[in-house]
N, C-alpha and C. Protein backbone atom coordinates (compact mmCIF):
# COMPACT_ATOMS: atom_id res chain seq x y z
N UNK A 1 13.84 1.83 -4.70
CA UNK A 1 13.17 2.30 -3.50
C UNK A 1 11.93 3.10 -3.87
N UNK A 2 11.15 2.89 -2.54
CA UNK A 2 9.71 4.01 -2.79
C UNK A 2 10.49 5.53 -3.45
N UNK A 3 9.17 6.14 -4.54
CA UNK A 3 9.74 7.45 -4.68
C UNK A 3 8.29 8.01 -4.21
N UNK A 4 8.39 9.58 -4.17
CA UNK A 4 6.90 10.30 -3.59
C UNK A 4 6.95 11.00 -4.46
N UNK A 5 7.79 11.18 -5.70
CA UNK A 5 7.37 12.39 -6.38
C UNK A 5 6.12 11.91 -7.50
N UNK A 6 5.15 13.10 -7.60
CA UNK A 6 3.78 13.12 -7.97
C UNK A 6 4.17 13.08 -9.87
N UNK A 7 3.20 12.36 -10.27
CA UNK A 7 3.34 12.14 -11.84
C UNK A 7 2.20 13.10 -12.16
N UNK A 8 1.00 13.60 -11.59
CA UNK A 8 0.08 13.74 -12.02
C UNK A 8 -0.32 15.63 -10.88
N UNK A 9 0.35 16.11 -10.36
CA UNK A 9 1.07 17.36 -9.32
C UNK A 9 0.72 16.87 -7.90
N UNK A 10 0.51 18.03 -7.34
CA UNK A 10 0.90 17.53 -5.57
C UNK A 10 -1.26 17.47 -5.35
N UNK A 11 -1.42 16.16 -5.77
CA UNK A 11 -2.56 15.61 -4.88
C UNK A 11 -2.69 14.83 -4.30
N UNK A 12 -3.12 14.91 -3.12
CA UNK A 12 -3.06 14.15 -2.08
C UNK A 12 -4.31 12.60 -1.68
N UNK A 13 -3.67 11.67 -1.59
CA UNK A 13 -4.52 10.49 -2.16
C UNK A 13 -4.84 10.06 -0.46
N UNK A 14 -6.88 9.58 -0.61
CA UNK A 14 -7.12 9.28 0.57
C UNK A 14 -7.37 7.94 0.16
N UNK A 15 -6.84 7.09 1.63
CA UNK A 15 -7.57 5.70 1.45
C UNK A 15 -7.58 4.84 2.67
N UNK A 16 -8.66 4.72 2.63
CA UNK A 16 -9.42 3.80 3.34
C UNK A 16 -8.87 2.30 3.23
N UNK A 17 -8.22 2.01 4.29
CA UNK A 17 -7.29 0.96 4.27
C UNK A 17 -8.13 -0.31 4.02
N UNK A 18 -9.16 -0.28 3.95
CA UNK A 18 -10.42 -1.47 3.73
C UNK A 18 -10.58 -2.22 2.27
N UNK A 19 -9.36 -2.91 1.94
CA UNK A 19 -9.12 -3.30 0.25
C UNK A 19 -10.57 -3.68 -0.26
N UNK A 20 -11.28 -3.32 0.18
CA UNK A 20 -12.83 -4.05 -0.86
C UNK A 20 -12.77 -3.49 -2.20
N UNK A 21 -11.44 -2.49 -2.67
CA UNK A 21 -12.08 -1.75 -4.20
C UNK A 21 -10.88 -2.91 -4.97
N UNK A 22 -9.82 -3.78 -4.14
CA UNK A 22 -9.23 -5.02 -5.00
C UNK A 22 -10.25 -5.70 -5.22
N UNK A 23 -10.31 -6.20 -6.73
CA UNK A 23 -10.40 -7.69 -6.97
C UNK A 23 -10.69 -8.98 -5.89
N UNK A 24 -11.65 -9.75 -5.36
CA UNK A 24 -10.93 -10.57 -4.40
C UNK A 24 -10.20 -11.85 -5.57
N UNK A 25 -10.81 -12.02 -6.94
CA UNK A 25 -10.21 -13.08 -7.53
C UNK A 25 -8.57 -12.83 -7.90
N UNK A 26 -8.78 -11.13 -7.66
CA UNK A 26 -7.15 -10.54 -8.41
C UNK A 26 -6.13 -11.04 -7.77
N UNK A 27 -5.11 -11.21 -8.08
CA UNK A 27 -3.77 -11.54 -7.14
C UNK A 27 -2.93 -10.22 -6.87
N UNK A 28 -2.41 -10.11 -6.03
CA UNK A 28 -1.25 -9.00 -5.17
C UNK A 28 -1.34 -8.57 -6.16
N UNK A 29 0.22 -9.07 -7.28
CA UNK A 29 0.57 -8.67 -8.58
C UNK A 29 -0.37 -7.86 -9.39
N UNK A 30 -1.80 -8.52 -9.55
CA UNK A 30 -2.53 -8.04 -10.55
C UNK A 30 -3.08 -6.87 -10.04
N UNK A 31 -3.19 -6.79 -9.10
CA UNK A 31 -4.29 -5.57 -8.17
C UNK A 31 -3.49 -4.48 -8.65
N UNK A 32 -1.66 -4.54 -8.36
CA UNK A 32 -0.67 -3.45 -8.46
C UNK A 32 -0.90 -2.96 -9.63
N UNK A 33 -0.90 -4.06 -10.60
CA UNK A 33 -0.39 -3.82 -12.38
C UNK A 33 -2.01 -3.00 -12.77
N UNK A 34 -3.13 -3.70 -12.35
CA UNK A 34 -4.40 -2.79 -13.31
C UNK A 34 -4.42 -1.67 -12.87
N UNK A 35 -3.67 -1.23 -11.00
CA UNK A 35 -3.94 0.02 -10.70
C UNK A 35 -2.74 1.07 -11.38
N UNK A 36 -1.95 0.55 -11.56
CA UNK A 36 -0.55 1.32 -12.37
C UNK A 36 -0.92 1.68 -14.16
N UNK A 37 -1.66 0.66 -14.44
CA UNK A 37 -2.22 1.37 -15.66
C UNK A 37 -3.27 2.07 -15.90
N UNK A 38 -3.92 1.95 -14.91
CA UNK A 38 -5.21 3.42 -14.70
C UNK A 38 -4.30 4.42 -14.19
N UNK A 39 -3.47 4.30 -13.32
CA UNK A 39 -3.06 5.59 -12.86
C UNK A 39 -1.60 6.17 -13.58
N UNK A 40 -0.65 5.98 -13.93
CA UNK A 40 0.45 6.39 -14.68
C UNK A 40 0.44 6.91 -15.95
N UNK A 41 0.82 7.69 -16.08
CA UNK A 41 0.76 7.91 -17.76
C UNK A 41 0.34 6.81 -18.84
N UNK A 42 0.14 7.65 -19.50
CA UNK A 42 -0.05 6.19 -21.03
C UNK A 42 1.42 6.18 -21.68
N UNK A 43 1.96 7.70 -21.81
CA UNK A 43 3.16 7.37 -22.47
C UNK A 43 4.22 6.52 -21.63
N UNK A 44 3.84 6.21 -20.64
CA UNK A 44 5.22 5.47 -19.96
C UNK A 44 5.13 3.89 -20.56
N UNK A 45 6.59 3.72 -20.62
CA UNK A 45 6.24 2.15 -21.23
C UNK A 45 5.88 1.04 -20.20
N UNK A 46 5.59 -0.21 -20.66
CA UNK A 46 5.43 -1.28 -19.75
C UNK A 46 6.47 -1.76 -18.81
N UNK A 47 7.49 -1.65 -19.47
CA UNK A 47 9.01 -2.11 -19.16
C UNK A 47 8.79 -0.94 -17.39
N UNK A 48 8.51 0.29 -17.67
CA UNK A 48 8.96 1.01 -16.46
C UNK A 48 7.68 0.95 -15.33
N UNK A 49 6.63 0.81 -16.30
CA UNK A 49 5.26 0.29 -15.13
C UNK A 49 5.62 -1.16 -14.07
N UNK A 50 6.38 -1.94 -14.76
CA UNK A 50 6.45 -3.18 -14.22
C UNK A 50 7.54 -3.11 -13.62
N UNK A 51 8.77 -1.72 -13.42
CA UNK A 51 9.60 -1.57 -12.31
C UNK A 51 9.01 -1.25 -11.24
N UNK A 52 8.03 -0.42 -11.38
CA UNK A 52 7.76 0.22 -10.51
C UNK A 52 6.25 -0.43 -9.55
N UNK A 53 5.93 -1.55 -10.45
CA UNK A 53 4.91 -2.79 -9.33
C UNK A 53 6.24 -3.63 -8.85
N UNK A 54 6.87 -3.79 -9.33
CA UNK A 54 7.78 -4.92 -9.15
C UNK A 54 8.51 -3.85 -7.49
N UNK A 55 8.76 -2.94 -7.79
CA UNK A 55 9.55 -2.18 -6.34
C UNK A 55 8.24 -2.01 -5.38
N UNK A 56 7.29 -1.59 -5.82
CA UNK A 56 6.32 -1.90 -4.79
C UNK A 56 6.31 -2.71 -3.81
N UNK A 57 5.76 -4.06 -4.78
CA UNK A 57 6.40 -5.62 -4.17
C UNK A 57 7.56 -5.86 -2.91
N UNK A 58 8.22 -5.03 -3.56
CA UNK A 58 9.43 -5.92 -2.65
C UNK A 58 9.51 -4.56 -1.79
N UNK A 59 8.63 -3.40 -1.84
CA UNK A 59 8.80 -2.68 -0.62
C UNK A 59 8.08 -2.61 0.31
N UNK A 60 7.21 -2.88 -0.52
CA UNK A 60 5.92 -3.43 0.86
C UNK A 60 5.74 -5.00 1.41
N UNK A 61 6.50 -5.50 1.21
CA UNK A 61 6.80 -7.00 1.50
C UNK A 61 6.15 -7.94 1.08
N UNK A 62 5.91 -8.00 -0.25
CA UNK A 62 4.61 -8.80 -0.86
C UNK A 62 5.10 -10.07 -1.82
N UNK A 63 6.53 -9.82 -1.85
CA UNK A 63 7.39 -10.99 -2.93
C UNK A 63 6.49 -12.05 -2.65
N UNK A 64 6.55 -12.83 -0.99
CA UNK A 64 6.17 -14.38 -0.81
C UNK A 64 4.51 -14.44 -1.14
N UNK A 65 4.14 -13.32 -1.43
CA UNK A 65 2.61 -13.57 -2.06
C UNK A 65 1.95 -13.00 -2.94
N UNK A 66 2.95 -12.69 -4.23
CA UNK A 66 2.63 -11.56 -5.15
C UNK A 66 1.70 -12.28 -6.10
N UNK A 67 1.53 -13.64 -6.01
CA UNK A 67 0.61 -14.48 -6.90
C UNK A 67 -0.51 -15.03 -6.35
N UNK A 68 -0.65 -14.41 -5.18
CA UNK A 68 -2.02 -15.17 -4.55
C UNK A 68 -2.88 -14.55 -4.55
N UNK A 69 -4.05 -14.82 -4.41
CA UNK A 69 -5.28 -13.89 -4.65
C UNK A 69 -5.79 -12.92 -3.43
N UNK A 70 -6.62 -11.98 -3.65
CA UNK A 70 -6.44 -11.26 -2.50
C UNK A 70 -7.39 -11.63 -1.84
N UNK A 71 -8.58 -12.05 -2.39
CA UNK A 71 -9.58 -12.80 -1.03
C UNK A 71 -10.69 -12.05 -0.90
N UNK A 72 -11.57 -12.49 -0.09
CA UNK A 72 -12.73 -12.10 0.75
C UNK A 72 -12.86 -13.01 1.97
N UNK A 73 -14.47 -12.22 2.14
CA UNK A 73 -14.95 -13.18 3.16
C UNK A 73 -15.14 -14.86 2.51
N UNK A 74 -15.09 -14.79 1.81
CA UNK A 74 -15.75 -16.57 1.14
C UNK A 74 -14.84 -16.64 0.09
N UNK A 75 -13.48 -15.71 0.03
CA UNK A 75 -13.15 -16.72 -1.09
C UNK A 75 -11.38 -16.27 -0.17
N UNK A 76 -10.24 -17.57 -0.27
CA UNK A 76 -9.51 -17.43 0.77
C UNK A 76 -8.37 -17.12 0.19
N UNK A 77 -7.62 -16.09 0.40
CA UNK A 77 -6.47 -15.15 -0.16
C UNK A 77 -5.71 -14.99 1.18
N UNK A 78 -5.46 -13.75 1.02
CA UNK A 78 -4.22 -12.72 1.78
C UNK A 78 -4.75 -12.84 3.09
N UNK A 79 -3.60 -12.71 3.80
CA UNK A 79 -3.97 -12.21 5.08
C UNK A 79 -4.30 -10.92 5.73
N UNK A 80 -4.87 -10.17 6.86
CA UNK A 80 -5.41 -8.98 6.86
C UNK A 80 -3.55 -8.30 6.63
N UNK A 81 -3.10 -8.85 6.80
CA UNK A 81 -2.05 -7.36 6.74
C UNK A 81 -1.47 -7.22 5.55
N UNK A 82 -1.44 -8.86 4.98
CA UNK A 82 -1.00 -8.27 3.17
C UNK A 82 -1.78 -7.56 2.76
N UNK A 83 -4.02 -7.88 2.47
CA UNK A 83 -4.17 -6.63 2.02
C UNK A 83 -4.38 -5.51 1.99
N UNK A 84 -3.84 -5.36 3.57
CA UNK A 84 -3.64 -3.60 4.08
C UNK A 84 -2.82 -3.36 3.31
N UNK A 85 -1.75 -3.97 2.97
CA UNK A 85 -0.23 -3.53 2.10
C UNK A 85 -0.71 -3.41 0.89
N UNK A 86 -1.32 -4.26 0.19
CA UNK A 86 -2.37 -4.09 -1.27
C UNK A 86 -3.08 -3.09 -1.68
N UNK A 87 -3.77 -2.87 -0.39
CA UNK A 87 -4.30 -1.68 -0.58
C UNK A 87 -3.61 -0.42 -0.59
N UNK A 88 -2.36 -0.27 0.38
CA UNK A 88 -1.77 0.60 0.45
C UNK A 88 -0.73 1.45 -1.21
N UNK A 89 -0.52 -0.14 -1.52
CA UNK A 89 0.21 -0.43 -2.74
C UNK A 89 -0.72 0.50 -3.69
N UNK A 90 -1.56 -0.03 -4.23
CA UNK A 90 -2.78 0.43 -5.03
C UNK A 90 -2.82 2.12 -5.10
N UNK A 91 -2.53 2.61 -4.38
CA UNK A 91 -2.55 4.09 -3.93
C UNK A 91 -1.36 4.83 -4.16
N UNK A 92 -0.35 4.10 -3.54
CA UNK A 92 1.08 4.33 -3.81
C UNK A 92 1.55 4.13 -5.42
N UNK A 93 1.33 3.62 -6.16
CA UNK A 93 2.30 3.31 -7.52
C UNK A 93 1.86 4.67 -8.29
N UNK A 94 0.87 5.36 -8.02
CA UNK A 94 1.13 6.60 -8.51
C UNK A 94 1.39 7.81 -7.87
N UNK A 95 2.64 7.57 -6.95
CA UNK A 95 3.98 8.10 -6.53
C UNK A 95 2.84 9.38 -5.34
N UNK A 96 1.91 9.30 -5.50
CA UNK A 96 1.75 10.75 -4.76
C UNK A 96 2.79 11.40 -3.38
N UNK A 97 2.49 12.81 -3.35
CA UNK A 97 2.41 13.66 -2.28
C UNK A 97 2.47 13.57 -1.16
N UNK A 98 1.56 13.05 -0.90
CA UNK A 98 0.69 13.11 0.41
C UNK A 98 -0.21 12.12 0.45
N UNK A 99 -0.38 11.01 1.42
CA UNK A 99 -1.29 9.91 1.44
C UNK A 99 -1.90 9.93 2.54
N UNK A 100 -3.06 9.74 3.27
CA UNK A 100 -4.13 10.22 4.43
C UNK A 100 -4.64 8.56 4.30
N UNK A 101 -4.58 8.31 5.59
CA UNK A 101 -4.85 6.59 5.41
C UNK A 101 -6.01 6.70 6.65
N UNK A 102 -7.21 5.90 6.61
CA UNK A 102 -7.81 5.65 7.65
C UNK A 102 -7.40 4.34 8.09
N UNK A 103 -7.10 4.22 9.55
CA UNK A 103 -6.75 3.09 10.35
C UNK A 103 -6.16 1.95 9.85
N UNK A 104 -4.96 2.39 9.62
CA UNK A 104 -4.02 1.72 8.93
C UNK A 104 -3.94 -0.11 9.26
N UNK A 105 -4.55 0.15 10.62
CA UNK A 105 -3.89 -1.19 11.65
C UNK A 105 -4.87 -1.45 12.26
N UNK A 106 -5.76 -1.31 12.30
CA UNK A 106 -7.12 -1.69 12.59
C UNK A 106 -7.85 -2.93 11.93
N UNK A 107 -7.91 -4.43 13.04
CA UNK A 107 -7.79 -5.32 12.54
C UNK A 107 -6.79 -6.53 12.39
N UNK A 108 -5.40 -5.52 13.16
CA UNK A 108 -4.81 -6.27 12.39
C UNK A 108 -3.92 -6.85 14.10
N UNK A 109 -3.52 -7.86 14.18
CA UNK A 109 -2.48 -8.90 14.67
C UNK A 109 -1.40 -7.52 15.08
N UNK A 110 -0.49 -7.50 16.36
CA UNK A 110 0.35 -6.67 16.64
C UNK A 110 1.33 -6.70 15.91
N UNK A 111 1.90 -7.73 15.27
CA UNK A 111 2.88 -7.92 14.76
C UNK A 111 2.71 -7.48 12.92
N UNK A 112 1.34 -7.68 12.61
CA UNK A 112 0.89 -7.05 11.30
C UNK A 112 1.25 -5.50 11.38
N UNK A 113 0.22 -5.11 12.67
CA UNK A 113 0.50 -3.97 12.74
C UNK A 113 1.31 -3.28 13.05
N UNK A 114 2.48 -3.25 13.03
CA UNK A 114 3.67 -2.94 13.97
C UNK A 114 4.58 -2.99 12.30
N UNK A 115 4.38 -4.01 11.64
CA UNK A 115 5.01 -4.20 10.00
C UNK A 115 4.10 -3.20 9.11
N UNK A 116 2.92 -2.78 9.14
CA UNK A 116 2.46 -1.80 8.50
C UNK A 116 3.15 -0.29 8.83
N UNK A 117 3.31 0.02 10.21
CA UNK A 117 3.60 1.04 10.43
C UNK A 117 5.41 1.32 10.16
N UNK A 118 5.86 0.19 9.79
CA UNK A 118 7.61 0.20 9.45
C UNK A 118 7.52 0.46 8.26
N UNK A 119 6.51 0.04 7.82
CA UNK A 119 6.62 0.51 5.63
C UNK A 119 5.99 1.60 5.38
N UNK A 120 5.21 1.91 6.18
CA UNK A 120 4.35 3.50 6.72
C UNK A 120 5.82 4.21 6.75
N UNK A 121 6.33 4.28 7.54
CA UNK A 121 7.97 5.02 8.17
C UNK A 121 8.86 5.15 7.09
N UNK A 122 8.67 4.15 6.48
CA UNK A 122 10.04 4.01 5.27
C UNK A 122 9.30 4.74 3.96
N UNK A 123 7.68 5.19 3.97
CA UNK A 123 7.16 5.38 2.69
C UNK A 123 7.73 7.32 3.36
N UNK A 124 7.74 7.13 4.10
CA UNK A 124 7.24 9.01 4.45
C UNK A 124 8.91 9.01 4.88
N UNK A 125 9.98 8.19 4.79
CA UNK A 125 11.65 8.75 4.70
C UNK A 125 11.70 9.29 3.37
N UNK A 126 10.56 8.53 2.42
CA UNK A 126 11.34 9.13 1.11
C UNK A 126 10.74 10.29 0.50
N UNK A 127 10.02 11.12 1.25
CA UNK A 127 9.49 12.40 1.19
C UNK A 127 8.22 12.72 1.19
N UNK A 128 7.03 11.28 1.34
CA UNK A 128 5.93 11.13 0.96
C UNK A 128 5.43 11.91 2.21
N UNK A 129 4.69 12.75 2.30
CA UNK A 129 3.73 12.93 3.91
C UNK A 129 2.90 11.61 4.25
N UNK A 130 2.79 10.53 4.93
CA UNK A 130 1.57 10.44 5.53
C UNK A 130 1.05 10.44 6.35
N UNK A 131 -0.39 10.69 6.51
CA UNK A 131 -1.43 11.18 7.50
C UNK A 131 -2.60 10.11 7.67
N UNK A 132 -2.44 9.80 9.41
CA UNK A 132 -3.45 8.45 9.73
C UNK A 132 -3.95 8.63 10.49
N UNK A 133 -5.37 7.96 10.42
CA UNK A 133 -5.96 7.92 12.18
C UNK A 133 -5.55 6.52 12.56
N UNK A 134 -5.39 6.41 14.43
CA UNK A 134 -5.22 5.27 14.99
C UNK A 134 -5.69 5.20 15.86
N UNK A 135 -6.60 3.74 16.64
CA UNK A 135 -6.95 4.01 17.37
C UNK A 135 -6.78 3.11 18.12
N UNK A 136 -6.10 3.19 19.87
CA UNK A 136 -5.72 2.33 21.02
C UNK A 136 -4.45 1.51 19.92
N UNK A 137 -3.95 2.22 19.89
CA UNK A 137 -2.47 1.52 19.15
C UNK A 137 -1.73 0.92 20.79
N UNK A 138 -0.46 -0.32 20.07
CA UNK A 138 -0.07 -0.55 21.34
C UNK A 138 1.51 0.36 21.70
N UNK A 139 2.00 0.07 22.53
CA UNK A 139 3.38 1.37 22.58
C UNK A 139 4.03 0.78 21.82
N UNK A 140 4.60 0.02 20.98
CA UNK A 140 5.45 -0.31 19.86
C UNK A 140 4.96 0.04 18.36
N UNK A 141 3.57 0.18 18.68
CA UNK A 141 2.76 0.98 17.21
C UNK A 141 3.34 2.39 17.55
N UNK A 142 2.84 2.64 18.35
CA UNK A 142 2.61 4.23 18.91
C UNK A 142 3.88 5.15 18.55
N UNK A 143 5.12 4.25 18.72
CA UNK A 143 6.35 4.52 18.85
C UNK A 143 6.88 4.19 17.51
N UNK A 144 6.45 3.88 16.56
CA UNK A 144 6.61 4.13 15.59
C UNK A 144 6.27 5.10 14.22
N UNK A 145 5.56 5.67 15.30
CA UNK A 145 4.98 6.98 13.99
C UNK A 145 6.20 8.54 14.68
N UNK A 146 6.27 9.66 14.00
CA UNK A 146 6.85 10.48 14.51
C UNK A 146 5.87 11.34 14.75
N UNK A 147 6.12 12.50 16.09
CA UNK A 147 5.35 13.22 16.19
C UNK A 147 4.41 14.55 15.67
């Protein structure tokens, strides 16, 4: 499962849910793995870097597309809500604090957005704070954040 405890102390990571800093040639997988080795220790081994993309994966719901590329405008990958999750991912594998997301769901299909804000919910059960702007959410978004 997601963990929130900080490898690096309690700093709080902002991001701009707008994946343009992935790769578009990178795949899911790869986006996770180059950002886990910029951000994790050096002494940690590979074996535990690649638990911890690998739990990513399957917590942010990315198994059925962990090999596809993430895309652009002109080159054809993910869909907007996988790489909201990509992006989200990217931020997350080095466990922070506190995560401050701009418009998590902006863009996205109700049903994208409505699945962002359930892995949003499940990232901040496991102690993580996060903090979002939203804007004209629908009442099943709305009703999924706590107050």
């Amino acid at each position: 499962m997601l963990s929130c405890t900080c490898f690096h102390g309690a700093i709080p990571k902002f991001l701009s849910t707008n994946p343009s800093h992935c790769s578009a040639t990178a795949t899911a997988r790869e986006a996770l793995e180059f950002s886990a080795r910029l951000r994790l220790p050096k002494n940690m081994s590979k074996a535990d870097r690649d638990a911890i993309v690998n739990d990513m994966i399957n917590s942010l719901g990315l198994k059925k597309c962990e090999n596809t590329m993430v895309g652009s405008e002109l080159i054809r990958g993910l869909s907007g809500g996988e790489r909201k999750r990509v992006a989200i991912g990217v931020e997350l594998v080095s466990n922070p604090t506190c995560l401050f997301l701009d418009e998590p769901t902006s863009g996205l299909d109700s049903f994208s957005a409505l699945n962002v804000v359930h892995i949003l919910k499940a990232i901040s059960n496991t102690g993580c704070t996060i903090i979002c702007s939203i804007h004209q959410p629908s009442s099943e978004v709305f009703n999924g954040f706590d107050s």
